[in-house]
C-alpha atoms as a PDB file:
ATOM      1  CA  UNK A   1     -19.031  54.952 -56.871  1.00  0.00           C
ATOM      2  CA  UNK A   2     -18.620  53.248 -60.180  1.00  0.00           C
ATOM      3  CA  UNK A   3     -16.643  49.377 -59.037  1.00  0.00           C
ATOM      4  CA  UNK A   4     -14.042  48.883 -61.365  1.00  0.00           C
ATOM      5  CA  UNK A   5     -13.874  46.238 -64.016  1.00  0.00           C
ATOM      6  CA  UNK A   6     -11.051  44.653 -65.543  1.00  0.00           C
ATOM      7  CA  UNK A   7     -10.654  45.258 -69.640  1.00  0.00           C
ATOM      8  CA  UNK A   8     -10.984  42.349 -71.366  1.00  0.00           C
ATOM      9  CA  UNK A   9     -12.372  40.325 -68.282  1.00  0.00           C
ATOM     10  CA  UNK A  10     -15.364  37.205 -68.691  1.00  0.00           C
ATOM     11  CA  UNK A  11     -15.935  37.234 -65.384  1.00  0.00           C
ATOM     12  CA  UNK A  12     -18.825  38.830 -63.420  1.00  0.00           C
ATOM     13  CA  UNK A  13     -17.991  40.403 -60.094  1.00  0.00           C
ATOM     14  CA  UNK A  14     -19.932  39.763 -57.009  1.00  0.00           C
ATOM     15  CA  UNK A  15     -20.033  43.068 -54.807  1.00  0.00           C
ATOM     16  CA  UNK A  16     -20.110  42.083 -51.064  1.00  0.00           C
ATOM     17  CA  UNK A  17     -22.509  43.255 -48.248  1.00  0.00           C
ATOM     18  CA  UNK A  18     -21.461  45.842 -46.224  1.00  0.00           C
ATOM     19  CA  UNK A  19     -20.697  43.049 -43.277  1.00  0.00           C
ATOM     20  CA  UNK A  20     -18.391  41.285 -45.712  1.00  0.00           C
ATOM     21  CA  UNK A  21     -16.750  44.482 -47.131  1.00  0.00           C
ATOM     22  CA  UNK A  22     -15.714  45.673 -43.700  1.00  0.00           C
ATOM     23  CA  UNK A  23     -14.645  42.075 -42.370  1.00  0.00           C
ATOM     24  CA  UNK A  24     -12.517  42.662 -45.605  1.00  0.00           C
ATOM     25  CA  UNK A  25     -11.273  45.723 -44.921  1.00  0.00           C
ATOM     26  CA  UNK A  26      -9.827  44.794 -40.907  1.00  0.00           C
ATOM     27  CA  UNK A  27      -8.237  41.691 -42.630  1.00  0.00           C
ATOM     28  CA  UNK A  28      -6.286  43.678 -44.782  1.00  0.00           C
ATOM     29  CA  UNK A  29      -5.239  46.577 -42.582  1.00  0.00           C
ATOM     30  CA  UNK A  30      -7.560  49.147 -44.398  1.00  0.00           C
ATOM     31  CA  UNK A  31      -5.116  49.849 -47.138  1.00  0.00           C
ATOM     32  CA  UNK A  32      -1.246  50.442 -46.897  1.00  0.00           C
ATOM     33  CA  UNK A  33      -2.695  51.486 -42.840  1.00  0.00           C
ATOM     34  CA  UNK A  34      -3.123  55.159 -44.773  1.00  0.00           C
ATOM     35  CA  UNK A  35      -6.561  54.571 -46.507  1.00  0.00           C
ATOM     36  CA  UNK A  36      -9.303  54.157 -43.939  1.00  0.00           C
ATOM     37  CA  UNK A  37     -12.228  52.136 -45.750  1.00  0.00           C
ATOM     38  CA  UNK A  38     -15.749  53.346 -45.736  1.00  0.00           C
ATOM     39  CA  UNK A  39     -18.223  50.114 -46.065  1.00  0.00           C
ATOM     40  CA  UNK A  40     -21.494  52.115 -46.714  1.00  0.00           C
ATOM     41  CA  UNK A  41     -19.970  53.959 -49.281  1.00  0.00           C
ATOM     42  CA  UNK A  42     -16.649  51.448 -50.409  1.00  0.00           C
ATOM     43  CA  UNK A  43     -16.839  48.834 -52.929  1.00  0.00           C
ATOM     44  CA  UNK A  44     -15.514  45.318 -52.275  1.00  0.00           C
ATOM     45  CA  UNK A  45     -15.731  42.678 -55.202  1.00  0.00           C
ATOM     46  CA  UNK A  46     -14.495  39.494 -56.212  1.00  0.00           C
ATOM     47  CA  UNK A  47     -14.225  37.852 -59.491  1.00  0.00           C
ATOM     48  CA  UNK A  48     -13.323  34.183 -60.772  1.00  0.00           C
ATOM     49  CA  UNK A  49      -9.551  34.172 -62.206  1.00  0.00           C
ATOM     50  CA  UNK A  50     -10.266  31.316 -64.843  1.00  0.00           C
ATOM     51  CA  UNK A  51      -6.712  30.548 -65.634  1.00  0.00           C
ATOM     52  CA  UNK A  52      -6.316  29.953 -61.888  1.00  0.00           C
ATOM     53  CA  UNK A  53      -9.841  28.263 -61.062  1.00  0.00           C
ATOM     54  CA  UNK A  54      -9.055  27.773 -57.367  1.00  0.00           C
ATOM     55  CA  UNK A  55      -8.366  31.535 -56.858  1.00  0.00           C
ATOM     56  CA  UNK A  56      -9.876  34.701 -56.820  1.00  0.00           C
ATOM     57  CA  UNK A  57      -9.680  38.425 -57.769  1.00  0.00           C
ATOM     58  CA  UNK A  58     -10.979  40.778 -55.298  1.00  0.00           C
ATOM     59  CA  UNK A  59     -10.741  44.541 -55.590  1.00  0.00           C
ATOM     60  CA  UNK A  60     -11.367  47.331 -52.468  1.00  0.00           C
ATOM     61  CA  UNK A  61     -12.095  51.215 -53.781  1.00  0.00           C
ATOM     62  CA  UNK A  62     -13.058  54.005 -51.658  1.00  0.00           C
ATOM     63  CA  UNK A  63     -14.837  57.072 -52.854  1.00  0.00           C
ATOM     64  CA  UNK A  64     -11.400  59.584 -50.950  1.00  0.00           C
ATOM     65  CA  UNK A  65      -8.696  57.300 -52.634  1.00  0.00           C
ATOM     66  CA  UNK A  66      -8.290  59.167 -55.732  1.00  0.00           C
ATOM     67  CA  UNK A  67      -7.074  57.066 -58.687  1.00  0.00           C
ATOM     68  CA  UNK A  68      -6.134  54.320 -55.631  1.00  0.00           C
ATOM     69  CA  UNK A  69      -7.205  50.912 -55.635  1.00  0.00           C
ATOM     70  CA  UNK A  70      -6.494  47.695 -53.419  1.00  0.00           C
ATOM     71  CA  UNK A  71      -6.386  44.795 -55.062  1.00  0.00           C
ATOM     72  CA  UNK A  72      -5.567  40.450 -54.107  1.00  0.00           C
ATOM     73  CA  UNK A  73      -6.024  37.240 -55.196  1.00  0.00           C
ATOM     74  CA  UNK A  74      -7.737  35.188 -52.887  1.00  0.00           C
ATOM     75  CA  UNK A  75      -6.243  31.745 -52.801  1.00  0.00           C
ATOM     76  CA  UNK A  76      -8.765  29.234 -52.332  1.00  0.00           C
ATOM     77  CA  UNK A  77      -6.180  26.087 -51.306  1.00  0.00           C
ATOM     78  CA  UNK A  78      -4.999  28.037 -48.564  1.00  0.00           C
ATOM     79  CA  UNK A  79      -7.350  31.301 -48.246  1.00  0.00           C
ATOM     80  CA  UNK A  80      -4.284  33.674 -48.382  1.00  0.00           C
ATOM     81  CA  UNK A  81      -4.499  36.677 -49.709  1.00  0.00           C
ATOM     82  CA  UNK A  82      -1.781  37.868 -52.508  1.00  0.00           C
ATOM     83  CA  UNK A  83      -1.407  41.005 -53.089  1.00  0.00           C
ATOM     84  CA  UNK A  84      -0.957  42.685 -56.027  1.00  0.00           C
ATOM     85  CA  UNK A  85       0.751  45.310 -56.397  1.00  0.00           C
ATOM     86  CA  UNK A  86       2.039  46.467 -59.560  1.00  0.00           C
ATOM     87  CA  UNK A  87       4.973  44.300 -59.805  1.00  0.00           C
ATOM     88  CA  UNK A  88       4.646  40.785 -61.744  1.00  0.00           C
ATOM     89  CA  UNK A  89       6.737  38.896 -58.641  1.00  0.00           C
ATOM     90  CA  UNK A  90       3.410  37.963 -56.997  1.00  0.00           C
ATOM     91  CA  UNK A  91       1.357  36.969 -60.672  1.00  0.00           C
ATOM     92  CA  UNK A  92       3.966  34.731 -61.201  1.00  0.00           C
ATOM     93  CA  UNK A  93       4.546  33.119 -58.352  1.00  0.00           C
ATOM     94  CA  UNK A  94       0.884  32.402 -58.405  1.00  0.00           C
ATOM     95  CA  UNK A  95       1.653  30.973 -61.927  1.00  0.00           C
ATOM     96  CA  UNK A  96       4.149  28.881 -60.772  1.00  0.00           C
ATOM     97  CA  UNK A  97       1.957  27.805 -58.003  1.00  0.00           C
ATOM     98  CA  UNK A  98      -0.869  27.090 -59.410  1.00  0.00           C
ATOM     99  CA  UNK A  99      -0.025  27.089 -63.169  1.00  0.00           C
ATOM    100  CA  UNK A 100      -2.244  28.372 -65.993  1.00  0.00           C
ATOM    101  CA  UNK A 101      -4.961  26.837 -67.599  1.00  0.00           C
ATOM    102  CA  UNK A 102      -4.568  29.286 -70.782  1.00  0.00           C
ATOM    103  CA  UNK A 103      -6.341  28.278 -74.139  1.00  0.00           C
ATOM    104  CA  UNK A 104      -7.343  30.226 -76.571  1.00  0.00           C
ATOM    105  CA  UNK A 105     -10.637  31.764 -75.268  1.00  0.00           C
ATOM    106  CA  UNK A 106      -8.762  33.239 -71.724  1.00  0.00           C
ATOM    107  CA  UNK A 107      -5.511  34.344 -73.915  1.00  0.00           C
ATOM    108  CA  UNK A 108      -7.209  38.162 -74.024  1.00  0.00           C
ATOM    109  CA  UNK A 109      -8.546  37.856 -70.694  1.00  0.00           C
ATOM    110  CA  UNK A 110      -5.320  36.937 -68.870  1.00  0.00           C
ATOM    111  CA  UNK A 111      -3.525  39.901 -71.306  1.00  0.00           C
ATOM    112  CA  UNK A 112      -5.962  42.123 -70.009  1.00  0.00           C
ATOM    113  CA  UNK A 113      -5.660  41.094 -66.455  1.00  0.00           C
ATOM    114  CA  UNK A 114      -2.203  41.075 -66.442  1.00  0.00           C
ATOM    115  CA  UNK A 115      -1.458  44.560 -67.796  1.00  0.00           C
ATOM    116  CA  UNK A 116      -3.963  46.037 -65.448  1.00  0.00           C
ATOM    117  CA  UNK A 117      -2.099  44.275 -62.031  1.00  0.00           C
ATOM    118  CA  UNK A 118       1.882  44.988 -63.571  1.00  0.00           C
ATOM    119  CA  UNK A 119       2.515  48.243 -63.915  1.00  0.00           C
ATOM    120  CA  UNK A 120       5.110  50.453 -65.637  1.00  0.00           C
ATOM    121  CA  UNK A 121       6.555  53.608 -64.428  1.00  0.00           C
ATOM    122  CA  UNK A 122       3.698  55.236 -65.482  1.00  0.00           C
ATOM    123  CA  UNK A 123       0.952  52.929 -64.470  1.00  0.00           C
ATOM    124  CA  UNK A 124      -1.068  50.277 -65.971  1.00  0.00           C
ATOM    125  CA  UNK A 125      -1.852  49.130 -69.699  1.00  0.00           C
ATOM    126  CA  UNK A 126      -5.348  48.773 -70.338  1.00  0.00           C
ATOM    127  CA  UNK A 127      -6.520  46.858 -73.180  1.00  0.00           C
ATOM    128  CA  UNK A 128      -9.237  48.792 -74.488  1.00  0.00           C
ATOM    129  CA  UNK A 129     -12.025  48.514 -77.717  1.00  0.00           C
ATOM    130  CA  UNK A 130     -14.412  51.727 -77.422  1.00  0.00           C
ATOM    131  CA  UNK A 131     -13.435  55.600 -76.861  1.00  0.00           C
ATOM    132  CA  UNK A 132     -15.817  54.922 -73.777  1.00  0.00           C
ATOM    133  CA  UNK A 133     -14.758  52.492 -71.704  1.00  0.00           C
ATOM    134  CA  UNK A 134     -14.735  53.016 -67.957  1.00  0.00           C
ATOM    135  CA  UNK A 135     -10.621  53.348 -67.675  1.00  0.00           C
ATOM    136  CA  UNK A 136     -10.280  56.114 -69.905  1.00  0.00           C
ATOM    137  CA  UNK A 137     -10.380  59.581 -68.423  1.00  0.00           C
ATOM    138  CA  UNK A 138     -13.897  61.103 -69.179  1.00  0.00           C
ATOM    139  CA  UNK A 139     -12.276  64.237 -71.058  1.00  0.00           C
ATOM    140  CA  UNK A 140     -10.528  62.185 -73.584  1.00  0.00           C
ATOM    141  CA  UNK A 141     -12.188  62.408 -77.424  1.00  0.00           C
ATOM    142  CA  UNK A 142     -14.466  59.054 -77.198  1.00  0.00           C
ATOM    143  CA  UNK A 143     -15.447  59.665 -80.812  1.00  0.00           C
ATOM    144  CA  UNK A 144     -11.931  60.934 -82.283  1.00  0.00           C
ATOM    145  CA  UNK A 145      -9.895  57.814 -79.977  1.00  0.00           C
ATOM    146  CA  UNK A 146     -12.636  55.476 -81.652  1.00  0.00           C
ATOM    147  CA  UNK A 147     -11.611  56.144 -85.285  1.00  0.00           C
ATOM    148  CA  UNK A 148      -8.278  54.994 -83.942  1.00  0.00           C
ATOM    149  CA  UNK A 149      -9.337  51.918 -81.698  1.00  0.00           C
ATOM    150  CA  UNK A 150      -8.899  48.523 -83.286  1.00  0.00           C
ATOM    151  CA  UNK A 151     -10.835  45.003 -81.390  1.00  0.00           C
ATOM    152  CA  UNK A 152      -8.653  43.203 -79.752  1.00  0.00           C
ATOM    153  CA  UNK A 153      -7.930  39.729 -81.112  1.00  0.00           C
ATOM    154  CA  UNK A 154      -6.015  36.462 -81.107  1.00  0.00           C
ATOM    155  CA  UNK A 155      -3.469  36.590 -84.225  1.00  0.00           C
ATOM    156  CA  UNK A 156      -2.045  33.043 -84.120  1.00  0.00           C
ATOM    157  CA  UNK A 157      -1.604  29.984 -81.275  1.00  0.00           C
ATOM    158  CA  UNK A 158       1.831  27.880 -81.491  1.00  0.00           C
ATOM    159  CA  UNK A 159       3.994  26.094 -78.794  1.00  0.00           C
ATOM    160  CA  UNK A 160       5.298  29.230 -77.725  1.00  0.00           C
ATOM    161  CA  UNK A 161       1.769  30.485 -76.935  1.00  0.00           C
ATOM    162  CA  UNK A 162      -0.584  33.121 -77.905  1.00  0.00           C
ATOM    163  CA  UNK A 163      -0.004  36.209 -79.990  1.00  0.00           C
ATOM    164  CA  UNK A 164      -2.587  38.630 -79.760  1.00  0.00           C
ATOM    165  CA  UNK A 165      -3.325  42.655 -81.335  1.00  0.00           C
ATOM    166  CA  UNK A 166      -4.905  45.323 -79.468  1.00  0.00           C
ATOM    167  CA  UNK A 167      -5.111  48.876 -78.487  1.00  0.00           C
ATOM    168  CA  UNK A 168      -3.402  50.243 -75.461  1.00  0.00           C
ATOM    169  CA  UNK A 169      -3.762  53.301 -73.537  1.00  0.00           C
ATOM    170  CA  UNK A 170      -1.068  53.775 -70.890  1.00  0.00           C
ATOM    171  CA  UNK A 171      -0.643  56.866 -69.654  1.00  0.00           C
ATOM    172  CA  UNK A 172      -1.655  59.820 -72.011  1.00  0.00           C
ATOM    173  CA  UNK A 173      -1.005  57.705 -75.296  1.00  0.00           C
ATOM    174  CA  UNK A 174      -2.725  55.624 -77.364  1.00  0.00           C
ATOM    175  CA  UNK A 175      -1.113  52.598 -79.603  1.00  0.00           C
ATOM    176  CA  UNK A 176      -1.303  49.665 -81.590  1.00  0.00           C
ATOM    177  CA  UNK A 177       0.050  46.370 -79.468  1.00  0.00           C
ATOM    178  CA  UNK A 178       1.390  43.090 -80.291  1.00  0.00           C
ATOM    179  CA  UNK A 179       1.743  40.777 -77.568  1.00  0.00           C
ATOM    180  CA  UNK A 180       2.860  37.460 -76.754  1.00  0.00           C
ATOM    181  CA  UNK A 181       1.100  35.590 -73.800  1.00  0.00           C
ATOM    182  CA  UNK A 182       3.006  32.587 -73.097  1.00  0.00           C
ATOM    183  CA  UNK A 183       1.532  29.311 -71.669  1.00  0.00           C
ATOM    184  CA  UNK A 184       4.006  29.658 -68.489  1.00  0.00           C
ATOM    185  CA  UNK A 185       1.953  33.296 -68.100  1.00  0.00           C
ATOM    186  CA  UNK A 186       4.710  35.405 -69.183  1.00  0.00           C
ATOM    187  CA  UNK A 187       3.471  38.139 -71.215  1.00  0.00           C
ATOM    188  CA  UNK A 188       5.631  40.328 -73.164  1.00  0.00           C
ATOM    189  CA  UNK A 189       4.975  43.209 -75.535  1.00  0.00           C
ATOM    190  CA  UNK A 190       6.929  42.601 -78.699  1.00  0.00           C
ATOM    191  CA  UNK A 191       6.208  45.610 -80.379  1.00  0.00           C
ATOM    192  CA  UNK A 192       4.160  48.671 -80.485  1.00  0.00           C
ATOM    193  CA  UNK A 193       2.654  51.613 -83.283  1.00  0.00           C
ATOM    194  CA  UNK A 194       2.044  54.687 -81.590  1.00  0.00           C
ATOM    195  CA  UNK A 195      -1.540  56.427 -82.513  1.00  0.00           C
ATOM    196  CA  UNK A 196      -2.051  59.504 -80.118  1.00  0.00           C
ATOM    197  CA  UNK A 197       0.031  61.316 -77.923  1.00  0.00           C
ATOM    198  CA  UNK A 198       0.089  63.375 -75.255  1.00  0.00           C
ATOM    199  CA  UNK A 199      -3.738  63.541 -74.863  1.00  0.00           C
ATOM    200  CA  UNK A 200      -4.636  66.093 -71.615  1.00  0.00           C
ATOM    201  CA  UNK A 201      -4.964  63.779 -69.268  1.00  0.00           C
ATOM    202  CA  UNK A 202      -3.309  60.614 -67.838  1.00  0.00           C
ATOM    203  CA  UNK A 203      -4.537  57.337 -66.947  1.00  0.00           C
ATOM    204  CA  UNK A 204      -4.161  56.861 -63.011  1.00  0.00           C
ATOM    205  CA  UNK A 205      -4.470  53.633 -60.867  1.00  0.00           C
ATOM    206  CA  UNK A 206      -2.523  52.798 -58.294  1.00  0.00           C
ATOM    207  CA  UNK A 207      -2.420  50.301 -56.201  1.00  0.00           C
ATOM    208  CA  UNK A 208      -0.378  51.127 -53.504  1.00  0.00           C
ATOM    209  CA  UNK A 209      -0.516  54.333 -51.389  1.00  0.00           C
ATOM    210  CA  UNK A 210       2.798  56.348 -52.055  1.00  0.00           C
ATOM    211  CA  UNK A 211       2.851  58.121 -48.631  1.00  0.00           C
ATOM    212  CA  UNK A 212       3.429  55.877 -45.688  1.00  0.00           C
ATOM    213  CA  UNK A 213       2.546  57.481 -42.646  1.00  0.00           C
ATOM    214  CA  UNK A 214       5.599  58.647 -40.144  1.00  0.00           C
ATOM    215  CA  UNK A 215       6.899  55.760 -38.172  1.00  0.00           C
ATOM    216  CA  UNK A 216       7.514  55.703 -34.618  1.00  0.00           C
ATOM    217  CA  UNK A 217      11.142  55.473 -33.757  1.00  0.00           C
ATOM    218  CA  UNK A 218      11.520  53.125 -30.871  1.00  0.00           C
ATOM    219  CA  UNK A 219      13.627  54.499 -27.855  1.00  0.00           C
ATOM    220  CA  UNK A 220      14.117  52.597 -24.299  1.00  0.00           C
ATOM    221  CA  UNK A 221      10.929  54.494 -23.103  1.00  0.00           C
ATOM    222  CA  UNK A 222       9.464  51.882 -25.806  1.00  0.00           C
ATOM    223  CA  UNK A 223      10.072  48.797 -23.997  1.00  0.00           C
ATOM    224  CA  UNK A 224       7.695  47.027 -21.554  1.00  0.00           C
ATOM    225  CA  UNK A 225       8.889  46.923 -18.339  1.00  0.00           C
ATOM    226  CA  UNK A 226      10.362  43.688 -17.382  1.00  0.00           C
ATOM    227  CA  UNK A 227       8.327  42.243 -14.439  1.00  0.00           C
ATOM    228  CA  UNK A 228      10.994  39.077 -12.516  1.00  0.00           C
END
């Protein structure tokens, strides 16, 4: 299977061995205890996080998890694992943490990082440059959606932080994006020009399983006998 890559990323994933992937995998409980891992056929990979140099990113796909995806930063002060989850609760408490070593050069990395890891109701915002990159459904128009496709760039730097234009795809639109990345790691979209709609398909990642699997009830047949 293809491993995923991050829009917008400058960091190189290392894939692990099939021993490291499946030590992964029994650390983390498989995923959401409902997607059983495969290791021969699975991809585990981990990626610098520049604006937090001590930590991590490491992703866990599955050929049978359709349009799922596990993913955690690895903290290297205390080798927990963070998930993430689609909220921004966990990316900023890592900011807080750890705080951000944003400058100029990581302001379109961290934008793309953090719209890929907080979702909306729809799913992720990925930053994207070409009609073919990797995230976009392989039945969208690559050549029509690269007319419309404008590079990514850094607009302006100021106490406040970075400001920075680029094309979005979340679910089955397109638009225009105007973002402010703040030096705290806030990132907020401050306004947006629509430039396709309603394309046939919709962008899917997940990265949490949305059916849980039935839990047991506990009854008084439940409870280990008491031995005096």
């Amino acid at each position: 299977m293809t491993p995923f890559e991050v829009p917008q990323s400058i960091s190189s994933f290392r894939r692990y061995s099939e021993e490291e992937a499946l030590a992964f995998a029994h650390r983390t409980g498989w995923l959401d205890d409902v997607g059983v891992f495969d290791a021969t056929h699975g991809v585990v990979q981990a990626a610098p996080t520049p604006w937090w140099p001590e930590c991590q990113l490491v992703t866990m796909q599955n050929p049978d998890w359709e349009n799922v995806m596990g993913a955690w930063v690895l903290d290297g002060t205390t080798s927990r694992l963070v998930r993430l989850d689609g909220t921004s609760p966990p990316i900023h408490r890592l900011n807080a943490k750890h705080g951000t070593a944003l400058t100029a050069d990581l302001a379109l990395p961290y934008l793309g990082f953090f719209c890929t890891f907080v979702h909306g109701e729809e799913g992720m915002f990925g930053l994207v440059a070409s009609g073919r990159e990797a995230i976009l459904p392989s039945d969208w128009p690559a050549d029509k959606l690269g007319k419309l496709l404008k590079p990514a760039k850094l607009v302006s730097e100021d106490e406040r932080g970075f400001r920075v234009e680029t094309s979005v795809v979340y679910s089955n639109a397109l638009f225009w994006a105007h973002f402010l990345v703040q030096r705290s790691g806030m990132s907020e979209m401050l306004e947006d020009e629509p430039q396709a709609a309603d394309l046939d398909t919709k962008i899917r990642l997940r990265l949490r399983f949305e059916d849980k699997p039935e839990t047991h009830e506990k009854t008084a047949e439940d409870e280990p006998e008491q031995v005096h």
